[in-house]
PDB file of N, CA and C in Angstrom:
ATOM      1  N   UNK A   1      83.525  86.275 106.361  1.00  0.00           N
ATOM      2  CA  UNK A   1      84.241  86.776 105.202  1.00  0.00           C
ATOM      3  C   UNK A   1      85.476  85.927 104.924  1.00  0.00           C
ATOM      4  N   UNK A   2      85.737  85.122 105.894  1.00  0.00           N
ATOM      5  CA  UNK A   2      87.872  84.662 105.853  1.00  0.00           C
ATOM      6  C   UNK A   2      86.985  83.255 104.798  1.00  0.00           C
ATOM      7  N   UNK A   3      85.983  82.905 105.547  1.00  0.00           N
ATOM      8  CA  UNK A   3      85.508  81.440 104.433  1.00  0.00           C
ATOM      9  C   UNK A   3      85.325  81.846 103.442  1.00  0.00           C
ATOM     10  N   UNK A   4      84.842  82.909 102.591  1.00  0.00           N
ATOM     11  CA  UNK A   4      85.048  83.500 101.065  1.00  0.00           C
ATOM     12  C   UNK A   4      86.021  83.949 100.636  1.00  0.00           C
ATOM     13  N   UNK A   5      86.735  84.361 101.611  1.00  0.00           N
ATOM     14  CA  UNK A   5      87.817  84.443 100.679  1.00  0.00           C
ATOM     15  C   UNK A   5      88.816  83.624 100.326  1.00  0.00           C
ATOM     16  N   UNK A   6      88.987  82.300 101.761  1.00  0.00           N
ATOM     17  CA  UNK A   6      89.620  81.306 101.399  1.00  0.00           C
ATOM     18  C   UNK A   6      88.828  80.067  99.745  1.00  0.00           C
ATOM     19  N   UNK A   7      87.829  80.647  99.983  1.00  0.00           N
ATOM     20  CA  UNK A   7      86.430  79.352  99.017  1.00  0.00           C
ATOM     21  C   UNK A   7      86.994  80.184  97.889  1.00  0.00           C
ATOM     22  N   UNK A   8      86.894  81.618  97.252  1.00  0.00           N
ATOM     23  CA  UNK A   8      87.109  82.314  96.220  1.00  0.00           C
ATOM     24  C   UNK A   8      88.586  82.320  95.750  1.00  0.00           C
ATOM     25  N   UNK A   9      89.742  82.172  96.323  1.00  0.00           N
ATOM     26  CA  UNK A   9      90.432  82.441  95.779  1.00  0.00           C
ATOM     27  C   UNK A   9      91.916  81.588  96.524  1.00  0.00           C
ATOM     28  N   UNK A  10      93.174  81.246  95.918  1.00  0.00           N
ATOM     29  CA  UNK A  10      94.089  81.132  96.809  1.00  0.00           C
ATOM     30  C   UNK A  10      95.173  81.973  97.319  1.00  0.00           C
ATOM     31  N   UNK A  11      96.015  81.313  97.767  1.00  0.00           N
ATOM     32  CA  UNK A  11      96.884  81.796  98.780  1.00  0.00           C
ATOM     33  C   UNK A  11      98.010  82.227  97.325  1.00  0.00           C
ATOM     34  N   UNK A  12      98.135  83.975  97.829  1.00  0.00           N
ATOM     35  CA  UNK A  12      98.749  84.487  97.102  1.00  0.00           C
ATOM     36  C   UNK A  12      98.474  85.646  95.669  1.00  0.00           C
ATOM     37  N   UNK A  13      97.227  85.081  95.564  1.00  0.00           N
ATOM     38  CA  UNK A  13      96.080  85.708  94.756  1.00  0.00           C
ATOM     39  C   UNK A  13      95.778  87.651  95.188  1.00  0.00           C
ATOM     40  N   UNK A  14      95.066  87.937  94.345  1.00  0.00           N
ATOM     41  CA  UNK A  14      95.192  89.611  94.744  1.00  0.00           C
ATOM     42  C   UNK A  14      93.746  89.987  94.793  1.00  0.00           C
ATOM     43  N   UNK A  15      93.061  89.943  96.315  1.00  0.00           N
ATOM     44  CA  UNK A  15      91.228  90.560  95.961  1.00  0.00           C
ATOM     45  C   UNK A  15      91.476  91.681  96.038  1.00  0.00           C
ATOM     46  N   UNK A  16      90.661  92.462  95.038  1.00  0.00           N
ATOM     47  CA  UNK A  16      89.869  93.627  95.110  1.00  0.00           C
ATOM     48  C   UNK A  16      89.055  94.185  95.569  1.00  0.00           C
ATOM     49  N   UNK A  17      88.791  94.882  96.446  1.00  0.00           N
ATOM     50  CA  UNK A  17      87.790  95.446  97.186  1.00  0.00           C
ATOM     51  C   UNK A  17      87.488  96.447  96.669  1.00  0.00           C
ATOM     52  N   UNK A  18      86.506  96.733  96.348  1.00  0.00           N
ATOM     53  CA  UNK A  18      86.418  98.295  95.684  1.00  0.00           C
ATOM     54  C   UNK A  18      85.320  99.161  96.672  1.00  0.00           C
ATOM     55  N   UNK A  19      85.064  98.868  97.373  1.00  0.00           N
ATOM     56  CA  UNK A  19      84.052  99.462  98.586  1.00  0.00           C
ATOM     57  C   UNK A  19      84.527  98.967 100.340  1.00  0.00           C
ATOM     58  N   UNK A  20      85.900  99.301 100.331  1.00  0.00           N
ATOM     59  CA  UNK A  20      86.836  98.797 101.321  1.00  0.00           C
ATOM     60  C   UNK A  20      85.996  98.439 102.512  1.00  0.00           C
ATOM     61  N   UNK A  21      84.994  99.948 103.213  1.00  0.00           N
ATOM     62  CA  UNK A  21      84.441 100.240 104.248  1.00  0.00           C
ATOM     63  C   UNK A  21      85.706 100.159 105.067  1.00  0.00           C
ATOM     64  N   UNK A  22      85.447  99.128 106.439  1.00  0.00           N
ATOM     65  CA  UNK A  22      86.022  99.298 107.822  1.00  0.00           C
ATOM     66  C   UNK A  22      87.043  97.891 107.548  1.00  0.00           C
ATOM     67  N   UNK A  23      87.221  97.732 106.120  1.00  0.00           N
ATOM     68  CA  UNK A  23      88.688  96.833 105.885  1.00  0.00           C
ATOM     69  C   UNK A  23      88.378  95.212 106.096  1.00  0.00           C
ATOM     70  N   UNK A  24      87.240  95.222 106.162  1.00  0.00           N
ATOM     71  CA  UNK A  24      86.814  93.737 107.229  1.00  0.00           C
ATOM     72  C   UNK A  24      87.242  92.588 105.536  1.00  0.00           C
ATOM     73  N   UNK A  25      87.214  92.592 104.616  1.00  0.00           N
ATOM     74  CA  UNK A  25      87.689  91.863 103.604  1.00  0.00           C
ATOM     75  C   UNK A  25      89.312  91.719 103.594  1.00  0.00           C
ATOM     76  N   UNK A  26      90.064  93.107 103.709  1.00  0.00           N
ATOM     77  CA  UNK A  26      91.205  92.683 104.024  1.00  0.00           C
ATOM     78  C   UNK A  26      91.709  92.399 105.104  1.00  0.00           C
ATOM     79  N   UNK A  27      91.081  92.080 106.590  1.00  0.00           N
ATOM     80  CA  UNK A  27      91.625  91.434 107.592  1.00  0.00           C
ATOM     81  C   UNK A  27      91.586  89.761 106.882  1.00  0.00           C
ATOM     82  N   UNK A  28      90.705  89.765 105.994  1.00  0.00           N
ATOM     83  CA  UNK A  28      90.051  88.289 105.638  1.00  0.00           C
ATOM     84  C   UNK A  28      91.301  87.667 105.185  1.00  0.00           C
ATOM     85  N   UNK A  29      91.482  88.289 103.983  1.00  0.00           N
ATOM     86  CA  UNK A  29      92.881  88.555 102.976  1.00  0.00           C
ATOM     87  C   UNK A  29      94.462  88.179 103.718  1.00  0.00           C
ATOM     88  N   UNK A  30      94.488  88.767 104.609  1.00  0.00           N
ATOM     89  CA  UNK A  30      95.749  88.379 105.682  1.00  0.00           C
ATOM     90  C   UNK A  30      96.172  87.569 106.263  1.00  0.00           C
ATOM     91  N   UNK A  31      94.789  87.274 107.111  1.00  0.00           N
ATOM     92  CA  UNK A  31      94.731  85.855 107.629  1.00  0.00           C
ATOM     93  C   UNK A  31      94.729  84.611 106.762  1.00  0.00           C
ATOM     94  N   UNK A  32      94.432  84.757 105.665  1.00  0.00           N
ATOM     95  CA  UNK A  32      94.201  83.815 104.716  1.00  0.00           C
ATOM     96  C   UNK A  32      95.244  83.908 103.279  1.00  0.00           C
ATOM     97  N   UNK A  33      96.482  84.563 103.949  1.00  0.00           N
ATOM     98  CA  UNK A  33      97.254  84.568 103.029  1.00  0.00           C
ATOM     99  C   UNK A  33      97.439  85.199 101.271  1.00  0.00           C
ATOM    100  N   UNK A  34      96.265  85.925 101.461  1.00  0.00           N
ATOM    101  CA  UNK A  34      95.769  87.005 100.048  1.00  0.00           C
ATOM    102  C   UNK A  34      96.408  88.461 100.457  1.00  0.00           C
ATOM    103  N   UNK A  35      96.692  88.707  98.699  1.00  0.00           N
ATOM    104  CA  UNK A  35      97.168  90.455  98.199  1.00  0.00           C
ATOM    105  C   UNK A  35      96.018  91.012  98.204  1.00  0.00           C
ATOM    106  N   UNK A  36      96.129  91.953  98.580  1.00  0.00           N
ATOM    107  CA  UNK A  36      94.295  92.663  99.025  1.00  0.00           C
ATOM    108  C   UNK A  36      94.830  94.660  98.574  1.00  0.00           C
ATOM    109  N   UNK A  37      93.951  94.873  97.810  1.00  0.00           N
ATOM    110  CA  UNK A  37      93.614  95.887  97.127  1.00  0.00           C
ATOM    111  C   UNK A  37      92.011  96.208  97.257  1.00  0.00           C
ATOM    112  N   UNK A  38      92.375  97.561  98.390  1.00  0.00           N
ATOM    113  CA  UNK A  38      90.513  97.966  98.810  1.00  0.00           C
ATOM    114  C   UNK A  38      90.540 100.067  98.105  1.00  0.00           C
ATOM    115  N   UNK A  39      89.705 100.036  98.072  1.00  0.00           N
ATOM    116  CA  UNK A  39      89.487 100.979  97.307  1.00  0.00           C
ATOM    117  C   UNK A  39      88.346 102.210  98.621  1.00  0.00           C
ATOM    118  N   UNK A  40      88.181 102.848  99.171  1.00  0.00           N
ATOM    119  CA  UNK A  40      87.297 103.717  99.863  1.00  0.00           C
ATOM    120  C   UNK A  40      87.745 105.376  99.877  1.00  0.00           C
ATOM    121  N   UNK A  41      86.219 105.697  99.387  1.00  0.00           N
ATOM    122  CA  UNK A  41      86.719 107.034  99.320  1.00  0.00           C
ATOM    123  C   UNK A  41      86.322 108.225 100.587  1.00  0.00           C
ATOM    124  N   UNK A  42      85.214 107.431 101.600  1.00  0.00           N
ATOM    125  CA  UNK A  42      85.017 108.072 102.579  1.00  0.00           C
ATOM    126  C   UNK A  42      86.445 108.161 103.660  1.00  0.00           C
ATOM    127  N   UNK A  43      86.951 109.112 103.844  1.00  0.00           N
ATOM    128  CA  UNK A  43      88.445 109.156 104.668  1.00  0.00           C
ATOM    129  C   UNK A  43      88.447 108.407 106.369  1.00  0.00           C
ATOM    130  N   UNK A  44      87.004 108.833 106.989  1.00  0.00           N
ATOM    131  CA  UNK A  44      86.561 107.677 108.293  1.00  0.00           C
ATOM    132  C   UNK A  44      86.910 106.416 107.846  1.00  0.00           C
ATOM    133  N   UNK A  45      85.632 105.685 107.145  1.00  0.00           N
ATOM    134  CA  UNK A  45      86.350 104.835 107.094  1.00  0.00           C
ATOM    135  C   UNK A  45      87.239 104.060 106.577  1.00  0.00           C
ATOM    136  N   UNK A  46      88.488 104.804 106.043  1.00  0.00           N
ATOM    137  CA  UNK A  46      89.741 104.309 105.327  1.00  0.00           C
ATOM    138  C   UNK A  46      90.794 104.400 106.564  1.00  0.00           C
ATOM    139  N   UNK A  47      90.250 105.448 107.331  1.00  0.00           N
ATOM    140  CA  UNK A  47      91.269 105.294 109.013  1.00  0.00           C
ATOM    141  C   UNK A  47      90.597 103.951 109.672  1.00  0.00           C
ATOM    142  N   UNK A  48      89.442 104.067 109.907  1.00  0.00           N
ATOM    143  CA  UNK A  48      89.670 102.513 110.431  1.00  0.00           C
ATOM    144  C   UNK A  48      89.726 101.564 109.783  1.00  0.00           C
ATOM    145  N   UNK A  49      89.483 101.113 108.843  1.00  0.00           N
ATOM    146  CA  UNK A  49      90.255 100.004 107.539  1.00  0.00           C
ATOM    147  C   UNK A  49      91.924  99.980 108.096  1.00  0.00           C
ATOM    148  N   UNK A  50      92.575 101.407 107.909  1.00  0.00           N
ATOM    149  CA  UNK A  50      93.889 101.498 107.781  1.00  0.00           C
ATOM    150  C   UNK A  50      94.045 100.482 109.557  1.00  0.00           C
ATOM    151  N   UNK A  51      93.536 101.127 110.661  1.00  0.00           N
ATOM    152  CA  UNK A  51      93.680 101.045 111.325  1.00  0.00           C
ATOM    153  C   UNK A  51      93.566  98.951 111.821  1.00  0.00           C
ATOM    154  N   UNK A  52      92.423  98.313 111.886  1.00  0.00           N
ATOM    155  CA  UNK A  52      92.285  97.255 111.191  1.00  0.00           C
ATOM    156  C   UNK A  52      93.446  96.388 110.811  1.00  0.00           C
ATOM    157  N   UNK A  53      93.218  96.942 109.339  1.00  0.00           N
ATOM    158  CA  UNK A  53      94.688  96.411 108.423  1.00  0.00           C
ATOM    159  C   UNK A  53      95.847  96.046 109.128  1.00  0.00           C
ATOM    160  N   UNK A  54      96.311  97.428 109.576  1.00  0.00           N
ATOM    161  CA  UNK A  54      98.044  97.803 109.968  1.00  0.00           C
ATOM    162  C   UNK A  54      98.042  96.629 111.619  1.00  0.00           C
ATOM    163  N   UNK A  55      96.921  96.505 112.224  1.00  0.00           N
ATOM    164  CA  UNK A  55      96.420  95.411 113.314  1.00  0.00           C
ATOM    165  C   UNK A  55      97.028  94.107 113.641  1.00  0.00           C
ATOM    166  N   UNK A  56      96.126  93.534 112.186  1.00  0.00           N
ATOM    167  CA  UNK A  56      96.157  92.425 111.878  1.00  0.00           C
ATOM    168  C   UNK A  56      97.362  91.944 111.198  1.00  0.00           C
ATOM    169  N   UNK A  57      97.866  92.854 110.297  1.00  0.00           N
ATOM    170  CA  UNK A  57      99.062  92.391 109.742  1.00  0.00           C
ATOM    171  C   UNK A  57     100.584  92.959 110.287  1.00  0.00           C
ATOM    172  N   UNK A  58     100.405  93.270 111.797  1.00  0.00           N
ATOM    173  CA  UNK A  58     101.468  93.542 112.470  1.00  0.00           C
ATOM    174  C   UNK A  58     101.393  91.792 113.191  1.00  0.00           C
ATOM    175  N   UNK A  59     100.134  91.629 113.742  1.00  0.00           N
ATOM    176  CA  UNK A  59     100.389  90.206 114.014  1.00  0.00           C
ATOM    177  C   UNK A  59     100.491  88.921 112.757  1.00  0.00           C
ATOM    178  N   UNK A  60     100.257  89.174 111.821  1.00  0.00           N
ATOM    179  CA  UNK A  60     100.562  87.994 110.729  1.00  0.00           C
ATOM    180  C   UNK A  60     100.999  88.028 109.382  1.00  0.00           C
ATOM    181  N   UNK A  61     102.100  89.354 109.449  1.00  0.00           N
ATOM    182  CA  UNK A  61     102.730  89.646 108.053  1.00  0.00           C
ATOM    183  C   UNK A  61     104.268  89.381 108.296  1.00  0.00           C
ATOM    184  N   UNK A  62     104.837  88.490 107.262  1.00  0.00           N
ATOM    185  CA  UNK A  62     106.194  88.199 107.918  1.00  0.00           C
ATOM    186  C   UNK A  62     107.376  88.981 107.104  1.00  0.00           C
ATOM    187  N   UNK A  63     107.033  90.209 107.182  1.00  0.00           N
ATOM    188  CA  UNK A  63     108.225  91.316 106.686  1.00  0.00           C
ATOM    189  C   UNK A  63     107.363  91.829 105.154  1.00  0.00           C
ATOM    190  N   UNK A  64     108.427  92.756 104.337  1.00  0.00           N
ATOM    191  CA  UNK A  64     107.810  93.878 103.534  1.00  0.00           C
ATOM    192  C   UNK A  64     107.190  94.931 103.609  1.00  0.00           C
ATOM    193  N   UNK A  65     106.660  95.305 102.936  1.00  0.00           N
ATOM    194  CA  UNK A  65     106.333  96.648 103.039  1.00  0.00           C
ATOM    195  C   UNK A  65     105.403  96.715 103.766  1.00  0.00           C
ATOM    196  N   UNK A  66     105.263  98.153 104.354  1.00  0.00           N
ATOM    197  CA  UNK A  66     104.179  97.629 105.576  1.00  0.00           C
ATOM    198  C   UNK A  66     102.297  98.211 104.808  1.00  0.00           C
ATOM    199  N   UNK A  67     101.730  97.664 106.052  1.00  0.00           N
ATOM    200  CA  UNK A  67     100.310  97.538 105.135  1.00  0.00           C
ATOM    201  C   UNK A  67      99.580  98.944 104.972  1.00  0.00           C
ATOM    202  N   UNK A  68     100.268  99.844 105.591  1.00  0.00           N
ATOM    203  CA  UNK A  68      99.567 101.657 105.481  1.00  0.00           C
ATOM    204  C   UNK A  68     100.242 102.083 103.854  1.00  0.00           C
ATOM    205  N   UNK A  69     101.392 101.851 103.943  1.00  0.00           N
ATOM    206  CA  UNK A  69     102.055 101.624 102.283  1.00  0.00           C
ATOM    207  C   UNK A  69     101.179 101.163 100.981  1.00  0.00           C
ATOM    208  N   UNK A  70     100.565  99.990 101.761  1.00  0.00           N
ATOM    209  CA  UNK A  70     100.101  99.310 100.667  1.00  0.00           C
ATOM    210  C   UNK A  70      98.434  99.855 100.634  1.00  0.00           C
ATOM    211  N   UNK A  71      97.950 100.319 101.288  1.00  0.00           N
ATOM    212  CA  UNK A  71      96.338 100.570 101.306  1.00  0.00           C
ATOM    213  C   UNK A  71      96.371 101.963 100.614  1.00  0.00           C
ATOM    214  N   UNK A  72      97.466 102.971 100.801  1.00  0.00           N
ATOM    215  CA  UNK A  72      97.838 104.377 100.527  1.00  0.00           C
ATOM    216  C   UNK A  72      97.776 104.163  98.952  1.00  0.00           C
ATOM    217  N   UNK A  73      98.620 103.425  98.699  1.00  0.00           N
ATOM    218  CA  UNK A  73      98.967 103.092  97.297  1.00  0.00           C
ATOM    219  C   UNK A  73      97.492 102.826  96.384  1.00  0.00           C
ATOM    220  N   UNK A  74      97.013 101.724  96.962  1.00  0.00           N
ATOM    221  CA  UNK A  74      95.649 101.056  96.818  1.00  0.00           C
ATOM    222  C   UNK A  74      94.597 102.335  96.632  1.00  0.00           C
ATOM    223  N   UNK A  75      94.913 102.882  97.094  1.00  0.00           N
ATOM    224  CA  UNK A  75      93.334 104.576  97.619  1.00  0.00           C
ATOM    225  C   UNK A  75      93.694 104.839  96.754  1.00  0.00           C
ATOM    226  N   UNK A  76      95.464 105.502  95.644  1.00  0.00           N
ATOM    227  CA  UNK A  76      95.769 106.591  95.331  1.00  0.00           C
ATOM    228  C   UNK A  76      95.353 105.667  94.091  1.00  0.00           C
ATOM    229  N   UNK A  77      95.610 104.231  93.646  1.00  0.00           N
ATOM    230  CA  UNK A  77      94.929 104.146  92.376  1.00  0.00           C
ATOM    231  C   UNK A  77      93.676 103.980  92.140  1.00  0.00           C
ATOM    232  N   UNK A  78      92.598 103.695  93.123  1.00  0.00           N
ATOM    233  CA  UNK A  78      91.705 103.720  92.879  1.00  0.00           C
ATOM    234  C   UNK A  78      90.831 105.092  92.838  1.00  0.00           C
ATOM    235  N   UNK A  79      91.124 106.167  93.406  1.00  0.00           N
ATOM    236  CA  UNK A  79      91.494 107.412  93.073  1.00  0.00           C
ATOM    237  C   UNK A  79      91.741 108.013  91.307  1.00  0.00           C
ATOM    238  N   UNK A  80      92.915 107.624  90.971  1.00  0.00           N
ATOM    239  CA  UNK A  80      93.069 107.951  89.932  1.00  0.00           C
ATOM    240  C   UNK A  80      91.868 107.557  88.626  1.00  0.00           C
ATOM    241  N   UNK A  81      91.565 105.522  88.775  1.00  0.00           N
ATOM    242  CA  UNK A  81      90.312 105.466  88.133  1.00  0.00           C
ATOM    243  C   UNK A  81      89.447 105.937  88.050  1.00  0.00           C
ATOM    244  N   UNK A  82      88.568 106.838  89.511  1.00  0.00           N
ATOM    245  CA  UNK A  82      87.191 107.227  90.102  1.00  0.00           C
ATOM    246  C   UNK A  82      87.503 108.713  89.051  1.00  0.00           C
ATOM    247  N   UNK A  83      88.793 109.266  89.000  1.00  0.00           N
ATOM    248  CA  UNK A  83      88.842 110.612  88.109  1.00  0.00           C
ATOM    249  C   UNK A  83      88.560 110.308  86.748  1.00  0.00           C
ATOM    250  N   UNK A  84      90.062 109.467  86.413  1.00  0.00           N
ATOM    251  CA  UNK A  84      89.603 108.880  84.698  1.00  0.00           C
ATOM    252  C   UNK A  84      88.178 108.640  84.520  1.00  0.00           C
ATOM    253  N   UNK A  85      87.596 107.494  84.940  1.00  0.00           N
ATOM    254  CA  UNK A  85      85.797 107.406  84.692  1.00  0.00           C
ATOM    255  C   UNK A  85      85.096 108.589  84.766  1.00  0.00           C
ATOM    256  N   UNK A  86      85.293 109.360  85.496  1.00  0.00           N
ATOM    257  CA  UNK A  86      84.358 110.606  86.090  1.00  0.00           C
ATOM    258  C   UNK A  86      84.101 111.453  84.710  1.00  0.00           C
ATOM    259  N   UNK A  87      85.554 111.672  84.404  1.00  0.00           N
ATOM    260  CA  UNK A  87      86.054 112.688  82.902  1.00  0.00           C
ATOM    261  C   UNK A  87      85.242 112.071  81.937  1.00  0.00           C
ATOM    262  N   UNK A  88      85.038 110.732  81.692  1.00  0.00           N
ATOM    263  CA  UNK A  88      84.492 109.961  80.982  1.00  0.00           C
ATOM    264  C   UNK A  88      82.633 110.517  80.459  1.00  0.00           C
ATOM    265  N   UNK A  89      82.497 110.827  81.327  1.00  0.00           N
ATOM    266  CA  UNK A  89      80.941 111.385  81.302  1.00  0.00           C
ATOM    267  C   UNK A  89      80.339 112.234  80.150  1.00  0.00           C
TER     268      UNK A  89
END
């Protein structure tokens, strides 16, 4: 996954994940210097995503907000879309 995401995009760039699972795109994202926005609505695995995440970017995030902040944030808007669309029907 870190070779697609380095091949897809650069350093600094923002992927989207919209089917987070167990976060394995945004460990990719970290290591490789990407804004990573994952989206999962099963709560398992958004704890280990979270879990994962908060991991990897305790060893290679050099200050800001921390990454449970940022995945929380990430759920609650992708959340909000999954409602808007839903209403949509």
């Amino acid at each position: 996954m870190s070779y697609l995401i380095a091949l897809g995009s650069r350093e600094g760039d923002v992927v989207l994940d919209p089917f987070m699972g167990s976060g394995t795109t945004g460990v990719a994202c970290i290591l490789n210097k990407r804004n990573y926005i994952g989206c999962e609505l099963d709560e398992d695995y958004y704890k280990i995503a979270q879990a994962r995440i908060n991991t990897t970017g305790c060893l290679h995030r050099d200050g800001g907000g921390s990454m449970t902040d940022i995945i929380l944030l990430a759920w609650v808007v992708c959340m909000f879309i999954y409602i808007v669309l839903r209403g949509r029907r």
